[in-house]
N, C-alpha and C. Protein backbone atom coordinates (compact mmCIF):
# COMPACT_ATOMS: atom_id res chain seq x y z
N UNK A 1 63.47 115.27 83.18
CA UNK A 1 64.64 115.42 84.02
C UNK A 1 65.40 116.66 83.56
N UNK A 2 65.61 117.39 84.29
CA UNK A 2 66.77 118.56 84.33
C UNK A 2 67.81 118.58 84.08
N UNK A 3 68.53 119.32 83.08
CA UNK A 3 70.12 119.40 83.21
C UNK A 3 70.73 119.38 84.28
N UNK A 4 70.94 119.38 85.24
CA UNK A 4 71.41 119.90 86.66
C UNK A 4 71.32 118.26 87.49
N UNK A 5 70.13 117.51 86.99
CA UNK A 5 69.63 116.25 87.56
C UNK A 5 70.57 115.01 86.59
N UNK A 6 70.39 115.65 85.45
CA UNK A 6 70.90 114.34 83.94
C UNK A 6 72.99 114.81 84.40
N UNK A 7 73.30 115.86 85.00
CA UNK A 7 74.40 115.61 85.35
C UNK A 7 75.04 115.21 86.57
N UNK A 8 74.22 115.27 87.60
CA UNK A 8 74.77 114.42 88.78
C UNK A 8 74.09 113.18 88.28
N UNK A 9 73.42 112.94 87.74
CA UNK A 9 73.48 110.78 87.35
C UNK A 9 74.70 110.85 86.60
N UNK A 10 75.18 111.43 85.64
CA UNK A 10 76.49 111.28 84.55
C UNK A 10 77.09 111.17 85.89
N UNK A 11 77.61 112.09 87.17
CA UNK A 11 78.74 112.62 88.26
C UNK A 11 78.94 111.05 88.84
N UNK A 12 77.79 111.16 88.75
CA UNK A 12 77.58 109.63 89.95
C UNK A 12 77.54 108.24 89.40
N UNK A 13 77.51 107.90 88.39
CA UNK A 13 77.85 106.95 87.47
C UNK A 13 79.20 106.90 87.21
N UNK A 14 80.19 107.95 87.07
CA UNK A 14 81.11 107.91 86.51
C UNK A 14 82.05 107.37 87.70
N UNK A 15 81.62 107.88 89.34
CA UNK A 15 82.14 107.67 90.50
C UNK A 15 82.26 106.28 90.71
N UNK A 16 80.34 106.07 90.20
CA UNK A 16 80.78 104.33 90.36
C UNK A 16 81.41 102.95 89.00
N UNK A 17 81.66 103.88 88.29
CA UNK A 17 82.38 103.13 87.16
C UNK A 17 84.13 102.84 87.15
N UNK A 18 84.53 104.38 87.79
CA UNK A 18 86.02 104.60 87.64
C UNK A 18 86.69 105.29 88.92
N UNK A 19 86.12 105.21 90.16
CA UNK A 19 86.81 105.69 91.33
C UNK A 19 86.58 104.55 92.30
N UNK A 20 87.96 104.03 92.69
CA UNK A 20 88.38 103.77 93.63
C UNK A 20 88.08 103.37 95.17
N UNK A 21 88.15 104.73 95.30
CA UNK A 21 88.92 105.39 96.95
C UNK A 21 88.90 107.16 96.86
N UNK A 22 88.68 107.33 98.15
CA UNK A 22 88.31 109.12 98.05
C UNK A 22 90.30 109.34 97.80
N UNK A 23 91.03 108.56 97.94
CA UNK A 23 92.08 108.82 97.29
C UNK A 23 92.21 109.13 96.27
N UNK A 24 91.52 108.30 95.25
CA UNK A 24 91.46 108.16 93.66
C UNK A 24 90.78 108.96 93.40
N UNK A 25 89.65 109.96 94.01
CA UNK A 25 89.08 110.76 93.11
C UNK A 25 90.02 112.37 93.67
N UNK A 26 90.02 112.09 95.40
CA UNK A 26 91.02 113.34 95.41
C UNK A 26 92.64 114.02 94.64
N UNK A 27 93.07 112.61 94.12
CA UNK A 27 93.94 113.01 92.92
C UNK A 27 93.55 113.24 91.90
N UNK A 28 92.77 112.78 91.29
CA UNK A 28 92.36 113.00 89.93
C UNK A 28 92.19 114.46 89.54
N UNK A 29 91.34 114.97 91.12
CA UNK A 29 90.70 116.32 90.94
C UNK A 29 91.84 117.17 91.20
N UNK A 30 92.84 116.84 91.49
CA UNK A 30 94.06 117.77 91.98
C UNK A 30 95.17 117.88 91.12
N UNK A 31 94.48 116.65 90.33
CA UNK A 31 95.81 116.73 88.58
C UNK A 31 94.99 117.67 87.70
N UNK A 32 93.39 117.22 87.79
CA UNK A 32 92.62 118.01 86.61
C UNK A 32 92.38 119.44 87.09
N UNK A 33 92.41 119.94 88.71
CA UNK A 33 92.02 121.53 88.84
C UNK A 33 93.52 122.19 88.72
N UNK A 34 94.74 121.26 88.93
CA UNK A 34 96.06 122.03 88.79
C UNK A 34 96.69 122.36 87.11
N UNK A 35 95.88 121.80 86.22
CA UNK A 35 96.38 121.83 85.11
C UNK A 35 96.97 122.96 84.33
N UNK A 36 97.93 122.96 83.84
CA UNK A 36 99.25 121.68 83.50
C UNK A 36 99.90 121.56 84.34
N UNK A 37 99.58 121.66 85.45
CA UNK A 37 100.93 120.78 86.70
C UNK A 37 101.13 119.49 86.40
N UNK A 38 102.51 119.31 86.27
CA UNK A 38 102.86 117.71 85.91
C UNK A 38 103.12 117.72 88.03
N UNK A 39 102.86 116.08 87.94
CA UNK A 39 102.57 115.72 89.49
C UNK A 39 103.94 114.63 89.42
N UNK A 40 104.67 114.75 90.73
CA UNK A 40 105.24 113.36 91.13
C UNK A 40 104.36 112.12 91.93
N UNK A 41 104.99 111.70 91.63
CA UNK A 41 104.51 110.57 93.06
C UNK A 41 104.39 111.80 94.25
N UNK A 42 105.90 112.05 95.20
CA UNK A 42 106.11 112.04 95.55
C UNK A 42 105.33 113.71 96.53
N UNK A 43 105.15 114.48 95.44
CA UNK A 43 104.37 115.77 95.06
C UNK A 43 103.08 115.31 95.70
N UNK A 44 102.19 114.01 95.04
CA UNK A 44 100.91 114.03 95.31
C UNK A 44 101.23 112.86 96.68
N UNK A 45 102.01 112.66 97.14
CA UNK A 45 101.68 111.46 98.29
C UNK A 45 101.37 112.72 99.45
N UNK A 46 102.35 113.93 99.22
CA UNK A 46 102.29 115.06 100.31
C UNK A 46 101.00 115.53 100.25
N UNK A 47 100.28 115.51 99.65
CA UNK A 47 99.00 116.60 99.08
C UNK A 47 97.94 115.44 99.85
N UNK A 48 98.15 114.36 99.40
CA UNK A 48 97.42 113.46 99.71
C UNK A 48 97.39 112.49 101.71
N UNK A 49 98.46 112.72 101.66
CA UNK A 49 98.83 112.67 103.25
C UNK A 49 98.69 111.14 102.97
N UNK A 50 99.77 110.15 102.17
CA UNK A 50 99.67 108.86 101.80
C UNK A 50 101.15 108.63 101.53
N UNK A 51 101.71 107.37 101.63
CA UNK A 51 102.87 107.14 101.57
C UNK A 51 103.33 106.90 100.07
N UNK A 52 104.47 107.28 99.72
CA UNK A 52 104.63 107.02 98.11
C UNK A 52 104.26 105.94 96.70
N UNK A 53 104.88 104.91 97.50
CA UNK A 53 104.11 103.62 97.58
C UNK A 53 102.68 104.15 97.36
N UNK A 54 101.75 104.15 98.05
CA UNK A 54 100.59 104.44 97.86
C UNK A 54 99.66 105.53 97.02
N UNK A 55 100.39 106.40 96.15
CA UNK A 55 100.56 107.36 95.90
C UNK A 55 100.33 106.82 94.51
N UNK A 56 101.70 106.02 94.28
CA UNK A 56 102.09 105.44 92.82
C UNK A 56 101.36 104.84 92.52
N UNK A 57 100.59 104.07 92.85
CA UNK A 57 99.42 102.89 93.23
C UNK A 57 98.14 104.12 92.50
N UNK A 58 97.87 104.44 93.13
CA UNK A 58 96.75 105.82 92.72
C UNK A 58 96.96 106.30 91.19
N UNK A 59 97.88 106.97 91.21
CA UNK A 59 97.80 107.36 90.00
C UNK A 59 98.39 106.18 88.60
N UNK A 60 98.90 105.00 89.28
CA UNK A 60 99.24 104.29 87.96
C UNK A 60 97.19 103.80 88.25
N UNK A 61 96.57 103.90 88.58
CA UNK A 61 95.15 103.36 88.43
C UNK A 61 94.58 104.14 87.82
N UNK A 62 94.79 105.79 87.59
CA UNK A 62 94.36 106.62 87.01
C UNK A 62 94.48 106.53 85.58
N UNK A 63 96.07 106.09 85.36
CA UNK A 63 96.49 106.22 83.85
C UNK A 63 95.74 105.44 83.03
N UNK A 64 95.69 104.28 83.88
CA UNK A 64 95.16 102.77 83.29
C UNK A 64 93.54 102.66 82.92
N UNK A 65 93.31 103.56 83.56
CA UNK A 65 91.99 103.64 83.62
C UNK A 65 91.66 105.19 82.12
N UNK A 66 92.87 105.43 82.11
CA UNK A 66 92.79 107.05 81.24
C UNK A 66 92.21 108.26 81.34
N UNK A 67 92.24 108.18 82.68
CA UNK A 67 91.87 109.51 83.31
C UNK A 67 92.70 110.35 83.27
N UNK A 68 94.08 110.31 83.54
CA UNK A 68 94.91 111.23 83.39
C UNK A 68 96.55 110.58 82.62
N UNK A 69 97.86 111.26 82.39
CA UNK A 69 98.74 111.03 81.54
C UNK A 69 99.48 110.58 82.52
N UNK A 70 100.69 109.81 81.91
CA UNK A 70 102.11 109.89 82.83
C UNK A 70 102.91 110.03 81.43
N UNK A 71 104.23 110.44 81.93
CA UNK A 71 105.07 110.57 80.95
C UNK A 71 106.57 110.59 82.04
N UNK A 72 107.49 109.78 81.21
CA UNK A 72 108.72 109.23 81.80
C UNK A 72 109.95 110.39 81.87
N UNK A 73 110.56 110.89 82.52
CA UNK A 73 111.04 111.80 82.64
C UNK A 73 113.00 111.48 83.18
N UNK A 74 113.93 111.59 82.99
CA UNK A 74 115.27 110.51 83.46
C UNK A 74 114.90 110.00 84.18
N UNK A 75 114.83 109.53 85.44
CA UNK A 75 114.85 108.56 86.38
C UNK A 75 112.90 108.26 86.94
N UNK A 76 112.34 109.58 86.80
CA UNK A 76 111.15 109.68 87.42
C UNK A 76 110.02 109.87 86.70
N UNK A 77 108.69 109.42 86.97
CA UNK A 77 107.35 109.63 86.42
C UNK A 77 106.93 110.94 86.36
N UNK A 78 105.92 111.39 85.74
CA UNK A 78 105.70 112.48 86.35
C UNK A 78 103.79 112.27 85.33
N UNK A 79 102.92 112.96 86.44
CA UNK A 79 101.26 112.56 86.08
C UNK A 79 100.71 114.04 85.96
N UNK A 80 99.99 114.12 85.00
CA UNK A 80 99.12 115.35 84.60
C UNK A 80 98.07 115.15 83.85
N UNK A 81 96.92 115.97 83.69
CA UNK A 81 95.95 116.10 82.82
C UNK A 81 96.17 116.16 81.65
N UNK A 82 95.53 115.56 80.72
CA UNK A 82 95.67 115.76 78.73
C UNK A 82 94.11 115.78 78.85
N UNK A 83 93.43 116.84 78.94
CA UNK A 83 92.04 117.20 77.55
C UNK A 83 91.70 115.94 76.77
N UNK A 84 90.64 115.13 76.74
CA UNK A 84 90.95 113.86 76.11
C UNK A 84 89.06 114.91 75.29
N UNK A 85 88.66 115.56 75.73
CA UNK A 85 87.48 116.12 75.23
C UNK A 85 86.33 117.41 76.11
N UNK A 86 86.02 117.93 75.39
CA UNK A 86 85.18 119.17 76.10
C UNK A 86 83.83 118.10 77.03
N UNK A 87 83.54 117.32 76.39
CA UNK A 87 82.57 116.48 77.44
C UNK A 87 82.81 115.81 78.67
N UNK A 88 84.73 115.63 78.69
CA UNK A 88 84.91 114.86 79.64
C UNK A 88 85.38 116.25 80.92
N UNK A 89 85.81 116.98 80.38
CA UNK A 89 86.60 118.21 80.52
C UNK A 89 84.82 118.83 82.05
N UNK A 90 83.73 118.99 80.94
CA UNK A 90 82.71 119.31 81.61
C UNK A 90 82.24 118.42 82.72
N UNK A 91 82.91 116.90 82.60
CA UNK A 91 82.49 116.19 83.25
C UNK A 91 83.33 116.40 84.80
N UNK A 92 84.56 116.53 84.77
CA UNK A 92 85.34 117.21 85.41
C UNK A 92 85.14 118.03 86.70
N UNK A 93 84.27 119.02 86.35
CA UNK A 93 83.89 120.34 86.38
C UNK A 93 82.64 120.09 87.18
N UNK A 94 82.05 118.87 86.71
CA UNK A 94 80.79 119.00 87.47
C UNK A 94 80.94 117.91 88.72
N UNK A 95 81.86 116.98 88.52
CA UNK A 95 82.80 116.10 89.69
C UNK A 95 83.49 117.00 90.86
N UNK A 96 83.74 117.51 90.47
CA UNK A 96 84.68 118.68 91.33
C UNK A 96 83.74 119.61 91.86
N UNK A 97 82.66 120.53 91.41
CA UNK A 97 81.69 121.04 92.01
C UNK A 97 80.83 120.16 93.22
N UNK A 98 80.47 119.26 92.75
CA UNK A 98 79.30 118.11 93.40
C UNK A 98 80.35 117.56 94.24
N UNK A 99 81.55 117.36 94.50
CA UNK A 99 82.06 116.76 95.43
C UNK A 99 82.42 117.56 96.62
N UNK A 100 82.43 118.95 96.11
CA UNK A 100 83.03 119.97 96.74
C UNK A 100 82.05 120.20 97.75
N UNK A 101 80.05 120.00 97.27
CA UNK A 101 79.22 120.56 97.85
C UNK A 101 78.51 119.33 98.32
N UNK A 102 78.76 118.12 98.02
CA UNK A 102 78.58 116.96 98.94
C UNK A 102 79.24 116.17 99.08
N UNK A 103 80.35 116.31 99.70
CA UNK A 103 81.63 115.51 100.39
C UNK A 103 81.12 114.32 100.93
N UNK A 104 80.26 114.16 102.07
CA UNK A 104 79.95 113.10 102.63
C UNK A 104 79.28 112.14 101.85
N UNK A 105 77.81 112.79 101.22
CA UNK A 105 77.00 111.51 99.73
C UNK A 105 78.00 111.10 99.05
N UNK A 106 79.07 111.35 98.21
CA UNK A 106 80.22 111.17 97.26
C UNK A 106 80.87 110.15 98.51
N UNK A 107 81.68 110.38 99.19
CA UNK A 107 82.32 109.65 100.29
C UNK A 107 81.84 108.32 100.04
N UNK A 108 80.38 108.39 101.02
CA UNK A 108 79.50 107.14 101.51
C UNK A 108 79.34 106.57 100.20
N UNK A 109 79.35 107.36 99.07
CA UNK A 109 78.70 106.36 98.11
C UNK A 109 80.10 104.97 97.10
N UNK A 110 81.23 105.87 97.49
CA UNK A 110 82.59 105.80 97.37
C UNK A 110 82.55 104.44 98.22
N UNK A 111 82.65 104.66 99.59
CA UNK A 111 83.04 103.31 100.29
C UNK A 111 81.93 102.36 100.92
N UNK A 112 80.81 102.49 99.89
CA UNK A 112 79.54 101.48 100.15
C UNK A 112 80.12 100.69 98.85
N UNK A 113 81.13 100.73 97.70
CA UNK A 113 80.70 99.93 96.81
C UNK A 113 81.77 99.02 96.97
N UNK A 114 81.65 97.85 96.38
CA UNK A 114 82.53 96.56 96.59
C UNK A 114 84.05 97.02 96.08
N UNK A 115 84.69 96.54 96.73
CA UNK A 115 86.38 96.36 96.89
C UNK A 115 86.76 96.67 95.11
N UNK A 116 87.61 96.97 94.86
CA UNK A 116 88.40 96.99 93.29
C UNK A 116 88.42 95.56 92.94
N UNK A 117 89.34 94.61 93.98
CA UNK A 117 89.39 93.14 93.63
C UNK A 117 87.92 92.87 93.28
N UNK A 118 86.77 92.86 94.43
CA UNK A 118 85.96 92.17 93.83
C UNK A 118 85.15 92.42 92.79
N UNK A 119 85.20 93.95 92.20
CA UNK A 119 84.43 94.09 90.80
C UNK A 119 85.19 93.41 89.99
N UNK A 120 86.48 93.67 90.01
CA UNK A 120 87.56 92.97 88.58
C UNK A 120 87.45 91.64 88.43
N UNK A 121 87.34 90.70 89.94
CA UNK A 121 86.83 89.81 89.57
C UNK A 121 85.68 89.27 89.37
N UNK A 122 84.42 90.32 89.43
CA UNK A 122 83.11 89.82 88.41
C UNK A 122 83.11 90.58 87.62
N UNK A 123 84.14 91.86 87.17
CA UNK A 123 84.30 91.94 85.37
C UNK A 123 84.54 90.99 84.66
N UNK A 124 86.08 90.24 84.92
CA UNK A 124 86.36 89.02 84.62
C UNK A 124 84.65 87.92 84.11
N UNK A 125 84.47 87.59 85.35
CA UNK A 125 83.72 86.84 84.93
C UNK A 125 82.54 87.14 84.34
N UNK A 126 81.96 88.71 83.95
CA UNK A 126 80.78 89.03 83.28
C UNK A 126 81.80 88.36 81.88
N UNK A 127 82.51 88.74 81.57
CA UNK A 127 83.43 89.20 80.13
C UNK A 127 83.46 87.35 80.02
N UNK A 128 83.73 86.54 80.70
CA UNK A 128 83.61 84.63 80.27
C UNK A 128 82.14 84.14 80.08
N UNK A 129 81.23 85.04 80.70
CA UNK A 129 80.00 84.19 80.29
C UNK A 129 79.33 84.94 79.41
N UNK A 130 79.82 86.59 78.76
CA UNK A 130 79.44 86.96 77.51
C UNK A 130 80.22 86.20 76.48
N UNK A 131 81.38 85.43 76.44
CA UNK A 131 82.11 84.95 75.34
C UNK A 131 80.99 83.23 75.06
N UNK A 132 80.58 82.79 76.14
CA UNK A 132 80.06 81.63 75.87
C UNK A 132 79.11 81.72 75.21
């Protein structure tokens, strides 16, 4: 297997491990290609053409997940990229290329996979019948 091949399986693994919604990956890529832009809500609901509410939702899934930072600011959030490593950094890079040059495979492969609820709830339950 090819470098070029061993990194769209990393691209595409990672899509189906930790994205969402073409919401969730179109922010991610718009915190990690703007960097250091610190993001509002309110900043990325416009970018995103999503209501704030929905916005906040997105990126508190990002944090949680540790894809990207938030940091509390007087009254307001504010979300940006932190470098967590040159591997993830590359990983990035090759998410953002491959999505750029197959929008639709990334898409389809995005909203063929089961709901957020229903993986969490057979994470949940992988994680009770490894404890037994």
């Amino acid at each position: 297997m090819g470098r070029e091949e061993e990194t769209r399986l990393q691209v595409d693994q990672f899509i189906l491990d930790e994205i969402d919604s073409v919401p969730h990956l179109e922010a991610l890529l718009l915190v990690w290609s703007r960097r250091p832009k610190r993001w509002s809500t309110e900043e990325m609901a416009r970018e995103l053409y999503v209501q704030p509410e929905r916005a906040a939702k997105i990126l508190q899934d990002l944090v949680n997940r540790s894809l990207i930072s938030e940091s509390q600011e007087a009254d307001a959030a504010f979300f940006f990229y932190q470098p967590k490593s040159i591997d993830r950094d590359e990983l990035f890079e090759a998410l953002d290329r491959i999505y750029r040059a197959e929008v639709v495979r990334v898409s389809t492969m995005i909203h063929a996979k089961a709901s957020p609820a229903v993986r969490d709830f057979a994470r949940a339950f992988r994680f009770k019948k490894e404890r037994e």
